[in-house]
N, C-alpha and C. Protein backbone atom coordinates (compact mmCIF):
# COMPACT_ATOMS: atom_id res chain seq x y z
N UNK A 1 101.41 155.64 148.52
CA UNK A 1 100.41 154.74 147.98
C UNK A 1 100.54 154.64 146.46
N UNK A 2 101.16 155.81 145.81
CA UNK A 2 100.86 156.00 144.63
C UNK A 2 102.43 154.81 144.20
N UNK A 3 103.32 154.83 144.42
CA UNK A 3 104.45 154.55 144.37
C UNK A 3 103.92 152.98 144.07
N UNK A 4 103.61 152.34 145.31
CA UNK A 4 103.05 150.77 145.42
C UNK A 4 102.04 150.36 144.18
N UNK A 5 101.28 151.13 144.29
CA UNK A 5 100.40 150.66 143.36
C UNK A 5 101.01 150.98 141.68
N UNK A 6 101.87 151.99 141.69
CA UNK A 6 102.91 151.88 140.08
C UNK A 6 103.78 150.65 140.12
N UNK A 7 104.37 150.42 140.79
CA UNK A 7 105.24 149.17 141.21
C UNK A 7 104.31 147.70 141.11
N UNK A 8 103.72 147.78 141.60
CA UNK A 8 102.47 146.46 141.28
C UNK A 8 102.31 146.49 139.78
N UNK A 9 101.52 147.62 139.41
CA UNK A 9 101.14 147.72 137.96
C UNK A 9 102.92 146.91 137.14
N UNK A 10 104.10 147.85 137.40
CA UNK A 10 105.18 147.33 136.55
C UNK A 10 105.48 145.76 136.72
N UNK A 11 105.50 145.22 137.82
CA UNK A 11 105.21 143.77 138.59
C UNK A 11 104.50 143.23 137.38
N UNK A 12 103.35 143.12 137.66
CA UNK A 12 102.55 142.67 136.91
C UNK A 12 102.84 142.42 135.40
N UNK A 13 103.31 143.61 134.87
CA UNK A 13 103.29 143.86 133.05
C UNK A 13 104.70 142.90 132.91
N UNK A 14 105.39 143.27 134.02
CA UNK A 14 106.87 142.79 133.27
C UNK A 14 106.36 140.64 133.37
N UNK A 15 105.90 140.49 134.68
CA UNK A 15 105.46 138.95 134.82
C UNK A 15 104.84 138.53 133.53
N UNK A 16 103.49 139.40 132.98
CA UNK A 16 103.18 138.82 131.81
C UNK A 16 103.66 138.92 130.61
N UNK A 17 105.01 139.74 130.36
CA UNK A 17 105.54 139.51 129.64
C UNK A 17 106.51 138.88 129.32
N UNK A 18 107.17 138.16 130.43
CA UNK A 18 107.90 137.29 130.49
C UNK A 18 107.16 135.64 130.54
N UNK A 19 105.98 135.57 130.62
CA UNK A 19 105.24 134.45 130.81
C UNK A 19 104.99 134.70 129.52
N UNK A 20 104.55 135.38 128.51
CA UNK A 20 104.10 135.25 126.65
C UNK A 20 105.87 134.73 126.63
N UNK A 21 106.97 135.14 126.45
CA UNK A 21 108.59 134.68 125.95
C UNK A 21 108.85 133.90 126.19
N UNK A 22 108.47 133.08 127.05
CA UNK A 22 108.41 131.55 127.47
C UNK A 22 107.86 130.93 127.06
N UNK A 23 106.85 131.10 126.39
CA UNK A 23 105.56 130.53 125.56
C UNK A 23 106.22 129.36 124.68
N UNK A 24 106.37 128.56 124.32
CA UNK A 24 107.06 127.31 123.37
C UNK A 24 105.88 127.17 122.37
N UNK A 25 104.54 127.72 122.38
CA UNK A 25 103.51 127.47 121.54
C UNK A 25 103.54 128.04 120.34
N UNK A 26 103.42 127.86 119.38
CA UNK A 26 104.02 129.01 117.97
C UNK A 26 102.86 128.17 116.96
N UNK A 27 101.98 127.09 117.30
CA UNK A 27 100.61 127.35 116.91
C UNK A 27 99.50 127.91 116.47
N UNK A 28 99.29 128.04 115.51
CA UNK A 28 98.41 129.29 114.90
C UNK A 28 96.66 128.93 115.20
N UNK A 29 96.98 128.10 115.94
CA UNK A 29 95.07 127.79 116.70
C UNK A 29 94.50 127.28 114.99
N UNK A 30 95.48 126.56 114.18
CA UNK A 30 94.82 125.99 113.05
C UNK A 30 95.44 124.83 113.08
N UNK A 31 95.38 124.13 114.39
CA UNK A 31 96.42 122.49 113.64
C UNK A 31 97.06 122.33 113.09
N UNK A 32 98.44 123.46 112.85
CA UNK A 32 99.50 123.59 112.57
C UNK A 32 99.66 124.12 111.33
N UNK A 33 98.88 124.32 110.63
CA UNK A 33 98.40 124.73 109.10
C UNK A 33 98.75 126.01 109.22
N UNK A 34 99.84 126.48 107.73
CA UNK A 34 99.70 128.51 107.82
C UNK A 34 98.62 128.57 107.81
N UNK A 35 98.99 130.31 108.40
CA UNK A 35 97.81 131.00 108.81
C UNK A 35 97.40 131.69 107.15
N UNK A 36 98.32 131.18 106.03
CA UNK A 36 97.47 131.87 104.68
C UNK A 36 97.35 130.18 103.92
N UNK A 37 96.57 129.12 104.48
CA UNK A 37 96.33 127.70 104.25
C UNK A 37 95.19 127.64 103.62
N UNK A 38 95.10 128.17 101.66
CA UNK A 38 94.15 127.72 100.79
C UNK A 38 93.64 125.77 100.77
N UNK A 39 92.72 125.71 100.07
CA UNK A 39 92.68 124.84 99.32
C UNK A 39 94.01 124.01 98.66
N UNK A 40 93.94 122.69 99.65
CA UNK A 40 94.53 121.53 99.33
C UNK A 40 94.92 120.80 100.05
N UNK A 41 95.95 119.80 100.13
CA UNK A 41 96.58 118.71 100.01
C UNK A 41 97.90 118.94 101.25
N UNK A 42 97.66 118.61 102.54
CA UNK A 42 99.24 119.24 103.15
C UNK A 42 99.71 118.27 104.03
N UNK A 43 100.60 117.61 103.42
CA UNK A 43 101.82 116.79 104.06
C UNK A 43 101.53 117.42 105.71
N UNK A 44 101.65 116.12 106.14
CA UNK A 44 101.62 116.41 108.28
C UNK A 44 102.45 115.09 108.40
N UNK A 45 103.21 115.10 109.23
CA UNK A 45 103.91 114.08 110.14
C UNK A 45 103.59 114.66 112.05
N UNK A 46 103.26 113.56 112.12
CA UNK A 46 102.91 113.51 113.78
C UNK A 46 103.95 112.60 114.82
N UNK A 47 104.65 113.14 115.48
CA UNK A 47 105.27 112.30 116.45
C UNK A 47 105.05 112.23 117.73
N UNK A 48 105.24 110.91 118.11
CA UNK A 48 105.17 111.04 119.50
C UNK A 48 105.92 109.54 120.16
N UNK A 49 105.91 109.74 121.26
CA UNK A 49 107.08 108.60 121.96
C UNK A 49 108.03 109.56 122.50
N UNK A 50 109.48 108.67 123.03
CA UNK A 50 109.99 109.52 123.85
C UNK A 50 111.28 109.24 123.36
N UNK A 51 112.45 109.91 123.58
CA UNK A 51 114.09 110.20 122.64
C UNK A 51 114.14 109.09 122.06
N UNK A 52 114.35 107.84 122.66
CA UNK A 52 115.00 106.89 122.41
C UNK A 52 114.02 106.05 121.09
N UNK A 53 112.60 106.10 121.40
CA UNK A 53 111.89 105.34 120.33
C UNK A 53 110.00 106.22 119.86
N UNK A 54 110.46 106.58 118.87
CA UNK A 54 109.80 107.62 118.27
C UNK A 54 108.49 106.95 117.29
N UNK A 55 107.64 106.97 117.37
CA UNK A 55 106.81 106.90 116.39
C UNK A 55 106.23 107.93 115.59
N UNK A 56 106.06 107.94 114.41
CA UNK A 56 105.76 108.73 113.45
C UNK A 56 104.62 108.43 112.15
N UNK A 57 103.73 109.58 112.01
CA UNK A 57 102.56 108.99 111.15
C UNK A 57 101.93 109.91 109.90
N UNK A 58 102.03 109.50 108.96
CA UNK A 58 102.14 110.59 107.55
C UNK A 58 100.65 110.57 107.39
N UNK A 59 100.09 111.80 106.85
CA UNK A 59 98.83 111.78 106.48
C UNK A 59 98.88 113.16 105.75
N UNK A 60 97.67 113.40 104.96
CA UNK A 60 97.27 114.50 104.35
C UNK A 60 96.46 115.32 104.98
N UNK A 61 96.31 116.38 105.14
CA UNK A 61 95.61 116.98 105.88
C UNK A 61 94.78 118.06 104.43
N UNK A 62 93.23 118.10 104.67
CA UNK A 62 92.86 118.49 103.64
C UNK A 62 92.47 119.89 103.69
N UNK A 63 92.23 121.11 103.31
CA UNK A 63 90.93 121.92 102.86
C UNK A 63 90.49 122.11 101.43
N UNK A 64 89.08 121.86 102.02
CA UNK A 64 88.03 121.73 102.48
C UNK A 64 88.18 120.10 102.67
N UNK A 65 87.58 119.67 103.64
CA UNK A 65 87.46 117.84 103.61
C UNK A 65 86.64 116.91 102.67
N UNK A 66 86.99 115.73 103.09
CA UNK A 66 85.59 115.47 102.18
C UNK A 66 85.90 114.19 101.54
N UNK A 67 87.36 114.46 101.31
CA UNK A 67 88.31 113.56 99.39
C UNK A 67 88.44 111.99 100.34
N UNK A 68 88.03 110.95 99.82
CA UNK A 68 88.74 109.71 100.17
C UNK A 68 89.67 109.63 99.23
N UNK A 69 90.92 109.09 99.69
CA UNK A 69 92.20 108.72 98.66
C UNK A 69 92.22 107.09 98.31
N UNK A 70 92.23 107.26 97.05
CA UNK A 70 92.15 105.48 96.37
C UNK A 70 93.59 105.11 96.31
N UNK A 71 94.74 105.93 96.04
CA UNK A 71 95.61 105.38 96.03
C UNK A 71 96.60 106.65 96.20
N UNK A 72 98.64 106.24 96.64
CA UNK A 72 98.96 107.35 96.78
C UNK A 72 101.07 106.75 96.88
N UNK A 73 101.25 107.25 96.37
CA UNK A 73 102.72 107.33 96.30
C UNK A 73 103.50 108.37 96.59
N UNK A 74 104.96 108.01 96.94
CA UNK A 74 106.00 109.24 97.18
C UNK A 74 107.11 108.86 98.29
N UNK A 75 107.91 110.04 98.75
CA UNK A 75 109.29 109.25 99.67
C UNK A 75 108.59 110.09 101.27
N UNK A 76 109.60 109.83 102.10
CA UNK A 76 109.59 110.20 102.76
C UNK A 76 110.99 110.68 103.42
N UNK A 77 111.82 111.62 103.46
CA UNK A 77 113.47 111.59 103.43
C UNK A 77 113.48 111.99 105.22
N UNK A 78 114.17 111.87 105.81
CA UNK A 78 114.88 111.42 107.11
C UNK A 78 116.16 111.96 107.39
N UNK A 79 116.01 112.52 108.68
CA UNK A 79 118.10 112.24 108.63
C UNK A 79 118.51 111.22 109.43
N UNK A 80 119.07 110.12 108.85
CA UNK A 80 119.84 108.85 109.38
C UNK A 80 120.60 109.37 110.06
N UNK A 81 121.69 110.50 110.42
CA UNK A 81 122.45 110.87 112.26
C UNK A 81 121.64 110.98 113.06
N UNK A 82 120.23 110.91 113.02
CA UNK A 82 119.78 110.94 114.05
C UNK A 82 118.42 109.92 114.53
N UNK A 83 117.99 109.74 113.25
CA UNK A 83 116.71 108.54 112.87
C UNK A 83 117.14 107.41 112.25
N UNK A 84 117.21 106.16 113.26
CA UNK A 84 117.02 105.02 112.34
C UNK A 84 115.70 104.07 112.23
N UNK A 85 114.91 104.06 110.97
CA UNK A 85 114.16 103.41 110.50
C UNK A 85 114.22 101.76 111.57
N UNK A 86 112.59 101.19 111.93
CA UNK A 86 112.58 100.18 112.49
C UNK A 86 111.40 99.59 111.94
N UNK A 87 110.20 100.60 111.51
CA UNK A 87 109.43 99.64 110.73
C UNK A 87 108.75 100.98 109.95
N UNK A 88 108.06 100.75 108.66
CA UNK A 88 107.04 101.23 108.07
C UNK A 88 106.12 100.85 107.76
N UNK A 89 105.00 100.86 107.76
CA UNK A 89 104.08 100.10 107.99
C UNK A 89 102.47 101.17 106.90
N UNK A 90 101.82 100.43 106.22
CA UNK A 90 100.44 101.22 106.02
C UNK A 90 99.80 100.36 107.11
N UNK A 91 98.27 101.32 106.99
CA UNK A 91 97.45 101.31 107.73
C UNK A 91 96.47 100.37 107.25
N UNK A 92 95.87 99.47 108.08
CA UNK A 92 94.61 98.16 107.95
C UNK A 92 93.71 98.74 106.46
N UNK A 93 93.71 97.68 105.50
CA UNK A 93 92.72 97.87 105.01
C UNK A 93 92.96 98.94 103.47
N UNK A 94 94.76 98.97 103.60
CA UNK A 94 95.26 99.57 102.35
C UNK A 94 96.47 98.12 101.92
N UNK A 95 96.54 98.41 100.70
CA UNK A 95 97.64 97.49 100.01
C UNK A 95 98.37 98.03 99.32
N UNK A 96 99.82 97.85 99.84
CA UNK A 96 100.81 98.31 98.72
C UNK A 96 102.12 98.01 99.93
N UNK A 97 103.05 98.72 99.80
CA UNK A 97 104.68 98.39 100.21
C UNK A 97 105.04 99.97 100.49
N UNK A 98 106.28 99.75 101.63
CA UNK A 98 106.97 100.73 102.14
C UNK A 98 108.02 99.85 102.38
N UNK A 99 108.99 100.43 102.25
CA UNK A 99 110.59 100.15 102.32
C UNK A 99 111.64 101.19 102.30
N UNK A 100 112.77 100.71 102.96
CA UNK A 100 113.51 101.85 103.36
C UNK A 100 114.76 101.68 102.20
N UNK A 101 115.03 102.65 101.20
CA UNK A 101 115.75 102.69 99.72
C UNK A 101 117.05 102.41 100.01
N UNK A 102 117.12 103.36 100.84
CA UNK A 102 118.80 103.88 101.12
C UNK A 102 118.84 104.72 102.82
N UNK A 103 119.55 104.78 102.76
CA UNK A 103 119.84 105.56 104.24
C UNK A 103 119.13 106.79 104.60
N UNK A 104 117.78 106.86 105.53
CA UNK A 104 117.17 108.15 104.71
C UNK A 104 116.08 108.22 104.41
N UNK A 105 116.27 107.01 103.58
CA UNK A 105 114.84 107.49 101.87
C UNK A 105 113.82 106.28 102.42
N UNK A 106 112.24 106.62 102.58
CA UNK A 106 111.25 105.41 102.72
C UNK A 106 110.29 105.88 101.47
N UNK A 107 110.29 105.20 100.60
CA UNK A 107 109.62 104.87 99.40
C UNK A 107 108.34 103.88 99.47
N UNK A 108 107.20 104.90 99.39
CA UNK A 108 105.71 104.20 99.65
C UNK A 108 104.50 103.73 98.44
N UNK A 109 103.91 103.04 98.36
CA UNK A 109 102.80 102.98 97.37
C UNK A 109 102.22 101.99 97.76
N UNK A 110 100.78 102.71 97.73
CA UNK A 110 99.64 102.12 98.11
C UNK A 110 98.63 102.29 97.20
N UNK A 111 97.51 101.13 97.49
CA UNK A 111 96.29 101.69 97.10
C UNK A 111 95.17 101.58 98.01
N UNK A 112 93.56 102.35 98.42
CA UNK A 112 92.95 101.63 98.97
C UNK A 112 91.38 101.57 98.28
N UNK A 113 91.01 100.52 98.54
CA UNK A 113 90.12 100.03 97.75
C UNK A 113 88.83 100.91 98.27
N UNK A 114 88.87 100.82 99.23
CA UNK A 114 87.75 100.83 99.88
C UNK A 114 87.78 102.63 100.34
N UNK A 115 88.88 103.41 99.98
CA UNK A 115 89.19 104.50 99.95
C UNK A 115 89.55 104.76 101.63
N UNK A 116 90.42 105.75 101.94
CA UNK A 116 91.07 106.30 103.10
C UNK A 116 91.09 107.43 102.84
N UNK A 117 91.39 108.38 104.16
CA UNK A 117 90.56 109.75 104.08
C UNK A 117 91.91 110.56 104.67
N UNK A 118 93.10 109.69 104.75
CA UNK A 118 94.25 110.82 104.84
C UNK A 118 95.28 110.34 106.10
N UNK A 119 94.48 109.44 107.00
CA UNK A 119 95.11 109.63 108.46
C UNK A 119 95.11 108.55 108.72
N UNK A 120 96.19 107.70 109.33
CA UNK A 120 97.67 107.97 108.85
C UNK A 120 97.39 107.07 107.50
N UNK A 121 98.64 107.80 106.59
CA UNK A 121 98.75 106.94 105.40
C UNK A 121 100.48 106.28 105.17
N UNK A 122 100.46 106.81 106.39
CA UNK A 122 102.04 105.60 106.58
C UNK A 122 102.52 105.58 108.29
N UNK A 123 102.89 104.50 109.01
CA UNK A 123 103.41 104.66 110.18
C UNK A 123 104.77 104.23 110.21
N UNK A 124 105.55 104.84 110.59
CA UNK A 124 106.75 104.74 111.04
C UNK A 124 107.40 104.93 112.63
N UNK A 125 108.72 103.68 112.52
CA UNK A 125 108.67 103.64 114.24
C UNK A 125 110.50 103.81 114.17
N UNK A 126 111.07 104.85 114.58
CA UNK A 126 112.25 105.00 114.64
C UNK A 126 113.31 104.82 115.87
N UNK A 127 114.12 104.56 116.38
CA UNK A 127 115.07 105.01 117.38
C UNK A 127 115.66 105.99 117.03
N UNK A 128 116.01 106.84 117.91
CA UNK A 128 116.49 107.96 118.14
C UNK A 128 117.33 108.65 118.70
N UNK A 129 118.38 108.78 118.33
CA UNK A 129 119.35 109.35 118.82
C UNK A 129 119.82 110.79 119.33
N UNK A 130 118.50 111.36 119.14
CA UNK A 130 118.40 113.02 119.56
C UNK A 130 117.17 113.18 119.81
N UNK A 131 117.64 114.63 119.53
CA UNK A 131 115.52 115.37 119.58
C UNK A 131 115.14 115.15 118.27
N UNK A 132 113.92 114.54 118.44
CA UNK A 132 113.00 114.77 116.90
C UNK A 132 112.78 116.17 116.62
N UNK A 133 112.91 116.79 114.98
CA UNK A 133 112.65 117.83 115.10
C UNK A 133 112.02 118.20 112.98
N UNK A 134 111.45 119.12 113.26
CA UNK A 134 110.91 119.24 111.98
C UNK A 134 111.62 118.94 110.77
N UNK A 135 112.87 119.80 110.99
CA UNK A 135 114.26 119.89 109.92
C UNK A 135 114.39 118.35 109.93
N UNK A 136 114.32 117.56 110.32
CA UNK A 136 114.78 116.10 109.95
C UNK A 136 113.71 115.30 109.08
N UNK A 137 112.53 115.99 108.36
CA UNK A 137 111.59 115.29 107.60
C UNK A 137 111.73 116.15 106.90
N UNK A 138 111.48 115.40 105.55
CA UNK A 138 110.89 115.81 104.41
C UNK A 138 109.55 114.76 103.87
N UNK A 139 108.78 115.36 102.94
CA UNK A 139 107.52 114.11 102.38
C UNK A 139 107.51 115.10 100.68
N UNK A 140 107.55 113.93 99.63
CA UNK A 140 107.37 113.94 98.63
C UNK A 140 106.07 113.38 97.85
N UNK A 141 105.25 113.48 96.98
CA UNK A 141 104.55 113.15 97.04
C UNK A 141 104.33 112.97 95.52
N UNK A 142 104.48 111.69 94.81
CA UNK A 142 104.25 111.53 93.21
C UNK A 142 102.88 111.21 92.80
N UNK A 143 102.25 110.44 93.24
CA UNK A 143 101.13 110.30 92.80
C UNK A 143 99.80 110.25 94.28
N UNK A 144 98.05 110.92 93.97
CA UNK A 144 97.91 110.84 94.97
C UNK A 144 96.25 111.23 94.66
N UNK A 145 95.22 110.26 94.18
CA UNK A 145 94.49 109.78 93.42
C UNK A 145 92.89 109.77 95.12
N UNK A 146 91.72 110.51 94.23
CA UNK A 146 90.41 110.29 95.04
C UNK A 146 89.80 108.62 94.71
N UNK A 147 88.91 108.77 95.38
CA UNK A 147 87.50 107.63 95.02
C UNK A 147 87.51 107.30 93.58
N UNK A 148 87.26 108.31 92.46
CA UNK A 148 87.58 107.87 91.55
C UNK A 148 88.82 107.89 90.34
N UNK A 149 89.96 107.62 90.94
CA UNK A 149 91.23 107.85 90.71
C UNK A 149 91.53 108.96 89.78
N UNK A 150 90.59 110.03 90.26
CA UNK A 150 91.49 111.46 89.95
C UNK A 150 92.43 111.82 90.38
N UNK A 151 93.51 112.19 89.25
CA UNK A 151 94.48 113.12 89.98
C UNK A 151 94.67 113.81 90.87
N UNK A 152 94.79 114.20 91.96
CA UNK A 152 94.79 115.36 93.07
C UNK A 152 96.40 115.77 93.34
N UNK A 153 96.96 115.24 92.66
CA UNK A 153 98.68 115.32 93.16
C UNK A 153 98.78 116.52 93.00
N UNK A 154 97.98 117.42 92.42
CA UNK A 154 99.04 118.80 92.03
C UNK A 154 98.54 119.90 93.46
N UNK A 155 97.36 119.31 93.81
CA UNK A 155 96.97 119.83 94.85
C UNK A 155 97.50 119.50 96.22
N UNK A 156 98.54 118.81 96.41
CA UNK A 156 99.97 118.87 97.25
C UNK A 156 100.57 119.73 97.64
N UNK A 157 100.17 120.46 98.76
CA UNK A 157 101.16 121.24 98.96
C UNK A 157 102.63 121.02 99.51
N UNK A 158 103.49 121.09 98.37
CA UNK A 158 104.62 120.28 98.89
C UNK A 158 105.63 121.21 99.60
N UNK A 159 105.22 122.20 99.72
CA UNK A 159 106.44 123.43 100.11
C UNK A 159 105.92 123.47 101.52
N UNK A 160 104.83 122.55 102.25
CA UNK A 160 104.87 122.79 103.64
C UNK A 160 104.70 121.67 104.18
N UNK A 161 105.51 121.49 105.21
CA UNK A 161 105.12 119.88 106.16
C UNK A 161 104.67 120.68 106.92
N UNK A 162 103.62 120.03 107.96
CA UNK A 162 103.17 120.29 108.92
C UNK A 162 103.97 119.08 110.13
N UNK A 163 104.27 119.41 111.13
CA UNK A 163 105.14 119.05 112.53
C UNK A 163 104.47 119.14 113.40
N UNK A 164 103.57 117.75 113.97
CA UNK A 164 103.40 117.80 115.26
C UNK A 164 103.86 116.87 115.76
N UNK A 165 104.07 117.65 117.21
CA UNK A 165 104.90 116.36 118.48
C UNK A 165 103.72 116.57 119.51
């Protein structure tokens, strides 16, 4: 009896530990944000669609919330072997231009009048020739102005994209 019931117990431990190594979740139960995510400003790209035609959507993600953005510039870099650009687009109710520079590079500036609060502040619709994957974005960010066109750019955190699919 004693035998079965050690054997169950090992059953068991080894199943749930092979069910956590399988896990694909690497989520910190903060919406993708480090788990040491002060105060500010953090580049997010969101994808979704499927291999062949990908949509993608830039926004700021804030702490603490709160900031409407009046206006906001910067690139967005890509890897062309695997992403080709099909449209960029802002969101209803902002004015300014997105265009694709060079192979790669989408160069944005906007303003909004009426202020926007981060989400999305650019959409992009790609074909795809692989897996979408984090390593293939970058977001730069030059200028990037509240309600009353304060500076906030420095409060960018530019050393982290956030990646969701």
């Amino acid at each position: 009896m004693s035998f079965t019931r050690s054997r169950t117990r090992w059953l068991a431990t080894a199943a749930a530990i092979l069910s956590l190594a399988a896990c694909s979740d690497k989520e910190t139960g903060n919406g993708g944000l480090p788990t040491n995510a002060g105060s500010g400003l953090y580049p997010q790209i969101s994808v979704s669609g499927s291999r062949s035609s990908v949509k993608a959507e830039l926004a700021l993600r804030q702490i603490p919330g709160g900031l409407t953005f009046a206006s906001y510039q910067g690139e967005v870099v890509f890897d062309p072997a695997v992403l080709t650009l099909e449209s960029a687009t802002l969101p209803d109710g902002v004015d300014g231009v997105a265009n694709l520079v060079s192979p790669g590079h989408i160069r944005f500036a906007a303003t909004a009048l009426d202020g926007t609060v981060g989400a999305p502040l650019l959409r992009m619709t790609f074909a795809a020739s692989g897996d979408v994957k984090r390593e293939q974005f970058s977001v730069s960010f030059e200028e990037v102005t509240d309600g009353e066109f304060t500076d906030l750019t420095g409060q960018v955190q530019s050393g982290y994209l956030i990646f969701q699919r």
